[in-house]
Protein backbone atom coordinates (compact mmCIF):
# COMPACT_ATOMS: atom_id res chain seq x y z
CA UNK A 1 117.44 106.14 124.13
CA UNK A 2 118.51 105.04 120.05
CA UNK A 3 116.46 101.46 121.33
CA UNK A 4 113.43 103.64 122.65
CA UNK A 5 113.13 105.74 119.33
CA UNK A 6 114.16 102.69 117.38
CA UNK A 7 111.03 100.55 118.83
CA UNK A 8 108.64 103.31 118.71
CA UNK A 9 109.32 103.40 114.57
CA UNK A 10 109.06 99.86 113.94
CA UNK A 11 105.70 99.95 115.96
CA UNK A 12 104.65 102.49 113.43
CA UNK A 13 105.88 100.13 110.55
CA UNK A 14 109.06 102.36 109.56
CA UNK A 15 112.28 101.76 109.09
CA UNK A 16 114.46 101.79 112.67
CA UNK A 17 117.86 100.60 111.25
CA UNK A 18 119.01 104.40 111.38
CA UNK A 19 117.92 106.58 114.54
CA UNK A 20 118.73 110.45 114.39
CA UNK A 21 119.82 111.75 117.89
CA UNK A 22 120.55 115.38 117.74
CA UNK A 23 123.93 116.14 119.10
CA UNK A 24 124.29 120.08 119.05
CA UNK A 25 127.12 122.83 117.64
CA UNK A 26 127.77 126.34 117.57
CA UNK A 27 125.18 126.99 114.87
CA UNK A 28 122.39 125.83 116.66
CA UNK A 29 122.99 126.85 119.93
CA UNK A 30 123.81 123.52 121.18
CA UNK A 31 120.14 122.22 120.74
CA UNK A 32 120.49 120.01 117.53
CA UNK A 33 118.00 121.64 115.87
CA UNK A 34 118.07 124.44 113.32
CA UNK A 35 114.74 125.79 111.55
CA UNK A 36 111.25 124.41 111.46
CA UNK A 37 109.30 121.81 110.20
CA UNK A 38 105.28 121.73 109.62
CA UNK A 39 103.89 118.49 111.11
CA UNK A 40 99.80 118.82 110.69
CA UNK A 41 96.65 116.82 109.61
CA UNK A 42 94.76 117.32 106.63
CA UNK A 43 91.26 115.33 106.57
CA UNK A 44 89.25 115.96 103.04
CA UNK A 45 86.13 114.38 103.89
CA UNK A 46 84.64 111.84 101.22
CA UNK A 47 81.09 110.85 101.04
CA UNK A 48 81.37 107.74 103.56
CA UNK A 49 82.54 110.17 106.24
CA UNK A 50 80.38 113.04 105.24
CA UNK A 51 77.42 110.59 105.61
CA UNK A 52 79.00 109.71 108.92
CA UNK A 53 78.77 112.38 110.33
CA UNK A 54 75.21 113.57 109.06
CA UNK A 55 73.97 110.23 111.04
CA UNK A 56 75.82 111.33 114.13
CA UNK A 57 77.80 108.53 113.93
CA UNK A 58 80.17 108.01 116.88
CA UNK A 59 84.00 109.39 116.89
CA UNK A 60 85.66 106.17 116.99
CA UNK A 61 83.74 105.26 113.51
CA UNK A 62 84.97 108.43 111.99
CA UNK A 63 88.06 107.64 112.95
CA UNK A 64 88.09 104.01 111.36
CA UNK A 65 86.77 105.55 108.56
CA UNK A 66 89.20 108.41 108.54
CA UNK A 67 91.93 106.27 108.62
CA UNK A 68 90.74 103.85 106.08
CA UNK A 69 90.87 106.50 103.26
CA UNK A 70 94.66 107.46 104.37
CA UNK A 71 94.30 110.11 106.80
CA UNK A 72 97.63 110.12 109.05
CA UNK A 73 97.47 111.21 112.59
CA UNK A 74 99.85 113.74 113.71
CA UNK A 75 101.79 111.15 115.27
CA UNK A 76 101.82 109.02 112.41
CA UNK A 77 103.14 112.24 110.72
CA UNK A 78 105.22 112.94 113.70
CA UNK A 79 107.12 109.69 113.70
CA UNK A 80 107.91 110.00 110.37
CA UNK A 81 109.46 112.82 110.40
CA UNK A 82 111.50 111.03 113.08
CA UNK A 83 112.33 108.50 110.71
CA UNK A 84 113.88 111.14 108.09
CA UNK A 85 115.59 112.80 111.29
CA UNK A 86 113.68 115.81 110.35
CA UNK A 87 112.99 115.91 114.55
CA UNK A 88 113.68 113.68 117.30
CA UNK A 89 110.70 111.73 119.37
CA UNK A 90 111.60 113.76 122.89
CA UNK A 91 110.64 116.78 120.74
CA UNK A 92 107.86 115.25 119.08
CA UNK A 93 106.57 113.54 122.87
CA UNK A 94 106.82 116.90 123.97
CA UNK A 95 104.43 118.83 121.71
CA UNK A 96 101.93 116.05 121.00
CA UNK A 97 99.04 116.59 122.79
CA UNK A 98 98.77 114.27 125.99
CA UNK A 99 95.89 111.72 124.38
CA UNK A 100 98.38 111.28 121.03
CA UNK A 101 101.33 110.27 122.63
């Protein structure tokens, strides 16, 4: 599994030389994981996508455009998260939405 998590990082151009598996103990109940963590996007549109949009331009252009000016998908945000071992990708696969995976 480390190689699976490991190639799915350096795909995202992170760092894979250390993979987080959670293990599990008494204080989490055996799952590895203990609290929360917020993984969301933010998009502040600028003019170029404002006027984007007003033309009805199509999604995939608001999307190149979108992620010209930073914006990080939530599994760009996801993964990295993985790379701090903040979460692990089989919980991150599992609450992506099918199309982000």
């Amino acid at each position: 599994p480390a190689m699976i998590e490991a190639a799915l990082l350096r795909q995202a151009g992170l760092p894979s030389d250390r993979v987080f598996i959670s293990r599990g103990c008494a204080r989490c109940n055996g799952t590895g994981r203990r609290g929360r963590v917020a993984a969301f996007e933010l998009l502040m549109p600028g003019e170029e996508l404002r006027a984007a949009i007003e033309r009805g331009a199509k999604i995939e252009e608001a999307r190149e455009i979108a992620a010209r000016v930073g914006l990080l998908t939530l599994r760009e945000v996801g993964l990295r998260l993985v790379s701090e071992g903040l979460t692990t990708t089989q919980d991150l696969m599992t609450r992506l939405p099918a199309a982000s995976a």
